[in-house]
Every structure is written in C-alpha cells, then in structure tokens.
C-alpha atoms as a PDB file:
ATOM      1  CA  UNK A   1       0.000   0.000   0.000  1.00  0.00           C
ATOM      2  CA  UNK A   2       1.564   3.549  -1.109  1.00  0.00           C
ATOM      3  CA  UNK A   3       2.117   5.834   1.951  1.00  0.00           C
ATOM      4  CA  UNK A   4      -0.102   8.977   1.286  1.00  0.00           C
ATOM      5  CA  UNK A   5       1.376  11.311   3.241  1.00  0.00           C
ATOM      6  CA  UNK A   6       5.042  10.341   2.873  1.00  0.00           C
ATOM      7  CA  UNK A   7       7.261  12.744   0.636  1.00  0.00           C
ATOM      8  CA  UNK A   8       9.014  10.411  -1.604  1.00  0.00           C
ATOM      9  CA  UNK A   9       5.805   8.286  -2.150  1.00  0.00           C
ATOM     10  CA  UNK A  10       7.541   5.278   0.042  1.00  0.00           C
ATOM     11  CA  UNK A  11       5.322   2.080   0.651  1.00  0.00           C
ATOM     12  CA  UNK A  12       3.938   1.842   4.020  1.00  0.00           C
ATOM     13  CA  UNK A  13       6.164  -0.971   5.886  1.00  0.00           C
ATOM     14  CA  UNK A  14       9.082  -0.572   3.888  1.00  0.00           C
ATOM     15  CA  UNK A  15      12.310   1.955   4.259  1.00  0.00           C
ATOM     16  CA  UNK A  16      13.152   4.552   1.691  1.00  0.00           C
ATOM     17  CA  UNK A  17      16.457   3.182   1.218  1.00  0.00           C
ATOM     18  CA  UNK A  18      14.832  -0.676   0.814  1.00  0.00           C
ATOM     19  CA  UNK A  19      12.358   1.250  -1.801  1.00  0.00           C
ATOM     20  CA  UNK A  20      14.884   2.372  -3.832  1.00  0.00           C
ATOM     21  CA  UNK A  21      16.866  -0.438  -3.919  1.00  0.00           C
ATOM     22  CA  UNK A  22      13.866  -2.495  -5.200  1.00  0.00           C
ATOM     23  CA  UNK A  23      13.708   0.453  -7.880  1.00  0.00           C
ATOM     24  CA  UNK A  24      17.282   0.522  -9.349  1.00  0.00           C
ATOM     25  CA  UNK A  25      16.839  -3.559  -9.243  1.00  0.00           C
ATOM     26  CA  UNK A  26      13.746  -3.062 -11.377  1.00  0.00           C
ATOM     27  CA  UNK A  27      15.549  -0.773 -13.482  1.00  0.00           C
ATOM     28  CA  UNK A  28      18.493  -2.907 -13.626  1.00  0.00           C
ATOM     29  CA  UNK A  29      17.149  -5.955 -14.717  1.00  0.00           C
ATOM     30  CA  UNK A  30      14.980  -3.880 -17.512  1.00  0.00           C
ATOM     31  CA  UNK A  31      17.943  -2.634 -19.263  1.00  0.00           C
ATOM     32  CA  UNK A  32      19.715  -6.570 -18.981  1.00  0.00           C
ATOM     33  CA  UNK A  33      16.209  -7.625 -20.483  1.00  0.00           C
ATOM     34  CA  UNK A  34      16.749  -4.963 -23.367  1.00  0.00           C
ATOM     35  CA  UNK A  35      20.380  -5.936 -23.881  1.00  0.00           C
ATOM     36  CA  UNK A  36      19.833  -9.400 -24.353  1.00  0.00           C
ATOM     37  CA  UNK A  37      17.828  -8.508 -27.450  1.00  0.00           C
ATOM     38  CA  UNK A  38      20.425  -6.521 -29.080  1.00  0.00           C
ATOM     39  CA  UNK A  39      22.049  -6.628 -31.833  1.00  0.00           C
ATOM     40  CA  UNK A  40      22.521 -10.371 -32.120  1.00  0.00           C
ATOM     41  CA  UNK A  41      19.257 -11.059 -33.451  1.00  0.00           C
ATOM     42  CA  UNK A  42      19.542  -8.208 -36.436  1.00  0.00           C
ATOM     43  CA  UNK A  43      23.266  -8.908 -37.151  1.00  0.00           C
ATOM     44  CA  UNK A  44      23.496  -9.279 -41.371  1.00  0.00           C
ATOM     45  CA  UNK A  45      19.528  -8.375 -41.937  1.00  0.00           C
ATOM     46  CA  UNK A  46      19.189  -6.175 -44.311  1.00  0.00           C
ATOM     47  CA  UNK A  47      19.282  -2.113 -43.445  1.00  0.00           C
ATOM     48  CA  UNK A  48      21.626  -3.130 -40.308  1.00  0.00           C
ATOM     49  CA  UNK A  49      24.878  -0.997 -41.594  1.00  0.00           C
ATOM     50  CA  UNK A  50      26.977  -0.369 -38.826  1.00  0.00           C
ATOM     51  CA  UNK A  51      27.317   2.674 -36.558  1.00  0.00           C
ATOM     52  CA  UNK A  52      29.914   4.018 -34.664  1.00  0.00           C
ATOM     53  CA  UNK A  53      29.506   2.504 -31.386  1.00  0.00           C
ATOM     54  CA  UNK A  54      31.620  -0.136 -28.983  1.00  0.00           C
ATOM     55  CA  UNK A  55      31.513  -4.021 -28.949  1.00  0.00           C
ATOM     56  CA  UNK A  56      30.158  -5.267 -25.991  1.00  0.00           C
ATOM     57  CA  UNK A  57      28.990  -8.732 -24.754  1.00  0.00           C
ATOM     58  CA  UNK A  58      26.269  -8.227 -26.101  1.00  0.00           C
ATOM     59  CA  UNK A  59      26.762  -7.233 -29.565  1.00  0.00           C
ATOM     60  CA  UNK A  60      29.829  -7.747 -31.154  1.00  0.00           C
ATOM     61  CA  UNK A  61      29.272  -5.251 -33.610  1.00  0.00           C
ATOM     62  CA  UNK A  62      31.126  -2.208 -33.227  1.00  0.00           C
ATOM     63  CA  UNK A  63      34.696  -0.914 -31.522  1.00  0.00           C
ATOM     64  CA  UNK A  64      37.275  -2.329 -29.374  1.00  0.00           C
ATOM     65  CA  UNK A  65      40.520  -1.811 -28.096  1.00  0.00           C
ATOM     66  CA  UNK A  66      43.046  -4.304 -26.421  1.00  0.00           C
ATOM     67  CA  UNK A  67      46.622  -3.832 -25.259  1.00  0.00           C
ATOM     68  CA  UNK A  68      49.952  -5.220 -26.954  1.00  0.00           C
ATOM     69  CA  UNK A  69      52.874  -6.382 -25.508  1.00  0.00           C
ATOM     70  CA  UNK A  70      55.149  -3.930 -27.286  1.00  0.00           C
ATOM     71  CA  UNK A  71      53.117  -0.860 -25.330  1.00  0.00           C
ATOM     72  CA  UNK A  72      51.046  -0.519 -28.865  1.00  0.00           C
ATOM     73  CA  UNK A  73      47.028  -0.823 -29.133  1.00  0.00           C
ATOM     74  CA  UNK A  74      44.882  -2.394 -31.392  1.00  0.00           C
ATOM     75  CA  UNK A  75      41.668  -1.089 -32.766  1.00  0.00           C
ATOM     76  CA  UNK A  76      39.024  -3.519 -33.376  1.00  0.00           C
ATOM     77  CA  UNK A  77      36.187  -2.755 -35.798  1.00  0.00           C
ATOM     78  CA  UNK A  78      33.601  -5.539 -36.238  1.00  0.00           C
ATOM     79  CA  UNK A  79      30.384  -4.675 -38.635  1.00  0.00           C
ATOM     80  CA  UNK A  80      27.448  -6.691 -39.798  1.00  0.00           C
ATOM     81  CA  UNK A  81      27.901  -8.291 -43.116  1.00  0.00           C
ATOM     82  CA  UNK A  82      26.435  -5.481 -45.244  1.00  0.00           C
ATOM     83  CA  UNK A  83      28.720  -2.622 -43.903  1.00  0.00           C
ATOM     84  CA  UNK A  84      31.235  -1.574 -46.768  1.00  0.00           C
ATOM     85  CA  UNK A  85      34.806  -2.459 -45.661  1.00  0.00           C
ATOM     86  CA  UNK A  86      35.558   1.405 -46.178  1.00  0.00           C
ATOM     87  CA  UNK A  87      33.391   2.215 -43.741  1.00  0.00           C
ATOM     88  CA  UNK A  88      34.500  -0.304 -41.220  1.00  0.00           C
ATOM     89  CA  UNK A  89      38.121   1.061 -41.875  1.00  0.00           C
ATOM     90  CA  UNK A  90      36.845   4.823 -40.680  1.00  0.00           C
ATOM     91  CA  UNK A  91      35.169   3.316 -37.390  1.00  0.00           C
ATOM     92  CA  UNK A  92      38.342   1.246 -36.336  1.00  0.00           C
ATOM     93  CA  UNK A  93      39.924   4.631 -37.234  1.00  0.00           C
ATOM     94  CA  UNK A  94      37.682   7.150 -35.586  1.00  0.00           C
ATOM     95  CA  UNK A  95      38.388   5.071 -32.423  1.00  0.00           C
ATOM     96  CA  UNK A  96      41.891   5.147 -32.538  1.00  0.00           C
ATOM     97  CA  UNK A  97      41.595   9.223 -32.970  1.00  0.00           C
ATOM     98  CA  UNK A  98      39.046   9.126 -30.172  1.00  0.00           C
ATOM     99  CA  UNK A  99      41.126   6.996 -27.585  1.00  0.00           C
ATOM    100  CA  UNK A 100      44.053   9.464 -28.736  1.00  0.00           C
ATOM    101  CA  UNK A 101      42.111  12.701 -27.824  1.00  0.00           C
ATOM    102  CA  UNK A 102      40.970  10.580 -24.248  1.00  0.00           C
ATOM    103  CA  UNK A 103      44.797  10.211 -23.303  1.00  0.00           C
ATOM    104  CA  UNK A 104      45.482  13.967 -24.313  1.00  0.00           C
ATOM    105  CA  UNK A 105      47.499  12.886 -27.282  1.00  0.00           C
ATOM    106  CA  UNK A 106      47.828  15.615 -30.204  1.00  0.00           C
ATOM    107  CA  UNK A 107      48.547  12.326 -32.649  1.00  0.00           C
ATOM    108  CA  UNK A 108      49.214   8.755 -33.446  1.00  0.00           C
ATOM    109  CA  UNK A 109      50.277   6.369 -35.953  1.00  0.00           C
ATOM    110  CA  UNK A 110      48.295   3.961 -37.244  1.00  0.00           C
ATOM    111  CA  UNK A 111      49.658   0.774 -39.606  1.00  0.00           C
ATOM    112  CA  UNK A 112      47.751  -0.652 -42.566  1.00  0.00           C
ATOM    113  CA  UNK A 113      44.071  -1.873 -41.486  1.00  0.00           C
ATOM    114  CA  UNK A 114      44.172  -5.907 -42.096  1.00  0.00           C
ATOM    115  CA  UNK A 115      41.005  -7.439 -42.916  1.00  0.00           C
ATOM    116  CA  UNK A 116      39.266 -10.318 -41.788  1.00  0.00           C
ATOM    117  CA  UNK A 117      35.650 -12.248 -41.731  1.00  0.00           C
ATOM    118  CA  UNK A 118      34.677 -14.086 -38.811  1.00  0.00           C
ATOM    119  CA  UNK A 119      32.383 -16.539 -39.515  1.00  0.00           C
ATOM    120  CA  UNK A 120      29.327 -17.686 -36.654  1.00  0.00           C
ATOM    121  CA  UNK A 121      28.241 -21.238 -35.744  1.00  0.00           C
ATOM    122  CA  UNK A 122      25.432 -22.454 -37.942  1.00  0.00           C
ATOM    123  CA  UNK A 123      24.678 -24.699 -34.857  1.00  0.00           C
ATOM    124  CA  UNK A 124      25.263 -26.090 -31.580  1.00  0.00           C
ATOM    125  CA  UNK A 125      24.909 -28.875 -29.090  1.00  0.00           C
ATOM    126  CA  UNK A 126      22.119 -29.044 -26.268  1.00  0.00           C
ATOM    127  CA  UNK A 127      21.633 -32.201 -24.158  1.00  0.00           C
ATOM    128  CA  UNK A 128      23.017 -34.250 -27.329  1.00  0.00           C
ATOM    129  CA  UNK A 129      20.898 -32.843 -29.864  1.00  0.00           C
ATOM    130  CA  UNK A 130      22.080 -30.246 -32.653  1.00  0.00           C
ATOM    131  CA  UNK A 131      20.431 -27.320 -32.569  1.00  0.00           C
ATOM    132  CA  UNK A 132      20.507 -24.882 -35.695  1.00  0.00           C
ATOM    133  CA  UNK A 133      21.110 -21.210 -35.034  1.00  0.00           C
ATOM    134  CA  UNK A 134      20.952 -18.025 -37.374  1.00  0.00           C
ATOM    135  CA  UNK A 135      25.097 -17.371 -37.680  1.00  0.00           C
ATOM    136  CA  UNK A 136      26.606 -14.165 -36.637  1.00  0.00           C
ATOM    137  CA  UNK A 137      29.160 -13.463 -39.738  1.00  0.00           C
ATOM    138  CA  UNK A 138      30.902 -10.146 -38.835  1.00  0.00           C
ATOM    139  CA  UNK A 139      32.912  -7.921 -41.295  1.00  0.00           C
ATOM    140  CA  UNK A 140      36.226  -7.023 -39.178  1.00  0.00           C
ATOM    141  CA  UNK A 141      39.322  -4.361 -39.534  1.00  0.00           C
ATOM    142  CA  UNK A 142      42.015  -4.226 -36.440  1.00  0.00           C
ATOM    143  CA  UNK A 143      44.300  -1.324 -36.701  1.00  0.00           C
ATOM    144  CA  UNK A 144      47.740  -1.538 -33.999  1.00  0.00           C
ATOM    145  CA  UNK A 145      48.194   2.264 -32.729  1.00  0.00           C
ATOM    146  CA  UNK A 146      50.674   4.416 -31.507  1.00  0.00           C
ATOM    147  CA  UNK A 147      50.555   7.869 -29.906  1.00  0.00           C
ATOM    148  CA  UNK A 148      54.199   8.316 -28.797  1.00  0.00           C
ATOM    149  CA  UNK A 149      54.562   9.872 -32.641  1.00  0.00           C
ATOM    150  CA  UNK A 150      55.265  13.889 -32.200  1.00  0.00           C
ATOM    151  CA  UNK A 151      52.565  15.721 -34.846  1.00  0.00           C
ATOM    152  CA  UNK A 152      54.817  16.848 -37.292  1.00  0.00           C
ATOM    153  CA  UNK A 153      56.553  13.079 -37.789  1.00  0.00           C
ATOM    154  CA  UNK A 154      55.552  11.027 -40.964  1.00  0.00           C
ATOM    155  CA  UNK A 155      52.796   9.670 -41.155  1.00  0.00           C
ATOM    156  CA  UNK A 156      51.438  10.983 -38.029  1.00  0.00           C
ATOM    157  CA  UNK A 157      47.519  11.835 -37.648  1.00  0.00           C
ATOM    158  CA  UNK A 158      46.519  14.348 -36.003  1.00  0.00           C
ATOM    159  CA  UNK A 159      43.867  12.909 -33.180  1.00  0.00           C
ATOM    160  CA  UNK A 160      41.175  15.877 -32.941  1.00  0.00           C
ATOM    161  CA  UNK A 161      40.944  16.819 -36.568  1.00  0.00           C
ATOM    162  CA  UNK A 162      40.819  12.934 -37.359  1.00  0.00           C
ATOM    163  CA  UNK A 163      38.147  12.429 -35.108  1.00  0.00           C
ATOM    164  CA  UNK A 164      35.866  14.958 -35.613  1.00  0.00           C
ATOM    165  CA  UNK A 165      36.458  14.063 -39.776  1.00  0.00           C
ATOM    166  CA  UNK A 166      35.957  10.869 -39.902  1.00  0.00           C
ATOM    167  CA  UNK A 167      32.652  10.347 -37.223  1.00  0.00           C
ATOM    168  CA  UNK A 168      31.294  13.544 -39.300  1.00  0.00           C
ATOM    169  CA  UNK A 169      31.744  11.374 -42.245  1.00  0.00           C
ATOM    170  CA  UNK A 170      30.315   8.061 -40.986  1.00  0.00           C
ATOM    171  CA  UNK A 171      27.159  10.103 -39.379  1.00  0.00           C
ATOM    172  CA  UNK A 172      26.335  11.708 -42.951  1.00  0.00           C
ATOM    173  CA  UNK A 173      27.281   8.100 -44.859  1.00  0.00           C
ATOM    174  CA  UNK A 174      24.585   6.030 -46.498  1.00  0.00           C
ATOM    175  CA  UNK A 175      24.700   2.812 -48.034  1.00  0.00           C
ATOM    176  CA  UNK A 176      22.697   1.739 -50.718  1.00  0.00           C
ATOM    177  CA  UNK A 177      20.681  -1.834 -50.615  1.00  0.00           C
ATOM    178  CA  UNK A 178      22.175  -2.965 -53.816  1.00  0.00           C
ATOM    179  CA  UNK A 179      25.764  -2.261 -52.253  1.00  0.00           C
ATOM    180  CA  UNK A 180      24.819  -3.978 -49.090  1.00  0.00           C
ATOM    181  CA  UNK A 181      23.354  -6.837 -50.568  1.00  0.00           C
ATOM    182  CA  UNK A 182      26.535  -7.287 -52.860  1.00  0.00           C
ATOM    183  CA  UNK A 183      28.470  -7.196 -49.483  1.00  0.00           C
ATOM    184  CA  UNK A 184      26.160  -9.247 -47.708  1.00  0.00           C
ATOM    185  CA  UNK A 185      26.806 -12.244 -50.496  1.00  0.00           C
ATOM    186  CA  UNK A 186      30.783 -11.853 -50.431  1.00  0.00           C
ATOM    187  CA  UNK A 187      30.563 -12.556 -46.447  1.00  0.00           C
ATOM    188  CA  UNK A 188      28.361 -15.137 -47.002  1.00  0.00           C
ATOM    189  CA  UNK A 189      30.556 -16.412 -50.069  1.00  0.00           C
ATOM    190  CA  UNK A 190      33.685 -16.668 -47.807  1.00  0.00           C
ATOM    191  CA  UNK A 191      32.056 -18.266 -45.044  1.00  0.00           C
ATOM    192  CA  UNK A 192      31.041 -20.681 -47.099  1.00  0.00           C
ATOM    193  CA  UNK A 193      26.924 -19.877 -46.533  1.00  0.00           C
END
C-alpha cells in the first residue's frame, strides 16, 4: 500500500532506502532484459549498416581496443555483413583518434588496417541434440596504434581533426541496398553460406 502522506511516495512498511533499492533492481534488470535482445538477433539483416559505437557482450558489432605487448594498441572494428569495408576502416579509425584525444594525445600512428571475416556457428549442441542457429558473420578491420609519434613526424595523424572528420563522415554516410546486398553475399561467399 503507497504511503499517502510520505514525501518520496515510500510504501507503508518498507524503508526509503529498501524502496529504492527495489527500484534501481527493477531498473536494472529492464535494461539486462533490453540488452539481451540486441544486436545479435539483427546482425546481417538487411538495413543493419553499422554505426559508430563499442563491442560489448552483447553485440559484437562495433569498436574495441586491447593492449599489446610492445606498449602498442589495437583497434578492433567488427560490422554486420552489409557494412562496406571502407566504412568499417573509418570506425576502427575514428576510435583510434578518439582513444588518442581521451589520453590527451595531439597524434598517433596507425599501420595498414588488415582485414578479416569471422564466420558464426550455424549450430550447436544441447543435451546431445544439434540445434541450428541463425550465424553471426561479422565484417572485421584491427588497426595496432601508436601515440608516442610527435605531430609533425611522418605519417602521423593528427587525433582531434581525425576524429571529428571521420565520425562527421560516418554520421552523414549512407549505403545503398544494392551495395549492401553485394556485401552481404561476399561474407556469405567466404564463409562458405
């Protein structure tokens, strides 16, 4: 039963504190419920062009970063099938400007972007019995970075301009269905589909 005359709108018999614990849980488990349903399920279908967003457990589609032993990073870009490798060059990119302008860095190097296709399970095992899932094929460029480059060295990007540029450019980009079916089948071509 609400409390009528209580300030915060509190349920009789229970604390404020307890209330609002029960609150953020709600609120909590709402947003896992919503994540859950993420990008897995629309990975490859058609008008699902990547954006310029992180990876996460989620959804595999978008930006990374790891560390590498020689004190370099790399710059993960992972896209749905569709997504033009161009464009999943200027995320990986974009991120590695980004991170830059995060660790107060006025520019970085950046080698050649090496590209790959990871290819999802077409099925699984459950209690014995092989169960047939919808595969997650991802379009993928990794970049290694370094920002220990002084601006005016070769090669050398600056991180602000290169930021703002190239998310600018990926905001205003638009694919056309005939180029991301066409990119759709070569991912689907290499992973054998």
């Amino acid at each position: 039963m609400l409390c009528q005359n209580c300030p915060t709108g509190a349920f009789v018999g229970i604390s404020v504190r307890a209330y609002g614990l029960i609150v953020l849980m709600a609120a909590l488990a709402a947003m896992l419920s919503a994540g859950c349903s993420a990008d897995l399920a629309q990975t490859g279908a058609p008008g699902t062009i990547a954006g310029y967003h992180s990876a996460s457990a989620f959804s595999p589609v978008g930006h990374s970063l790891s560390s590498l032993p020689d004190g370099r990073l790399r710059v993960r870009a992972a896209a749905t099938p569709g997504t033009p490798p161009a464009r999943v060059e200027k995320i990986a990119m974009a991120r590695a400007a980004e991170y830059g302008i995060e660790l107060s860095k006025k520019a970085f190097t950046a080698s050649a972007p090496s590209h790959s296709v990871s290819c999802g399970k077409t099925s699984y095992l459950q209690k014995g019995e092989k169960v047939t899932v919808r595969p997650t094929d991802l379009r993928v460029v990794e970049i290694d970075v370094s920002y220990e480059t002084p601006l005016g060295a070769p090669g050398a990007r600056p991180t602000k301009e290169t930021a703002q540029t190239l998310k600018a450019e990926l905001a205003a980009e638009a694919v056309s269905p005939d180029v991301e079916a066409a990119n759709t089948a070569d991912i689907a071509r290499q992973c054998n589909r």
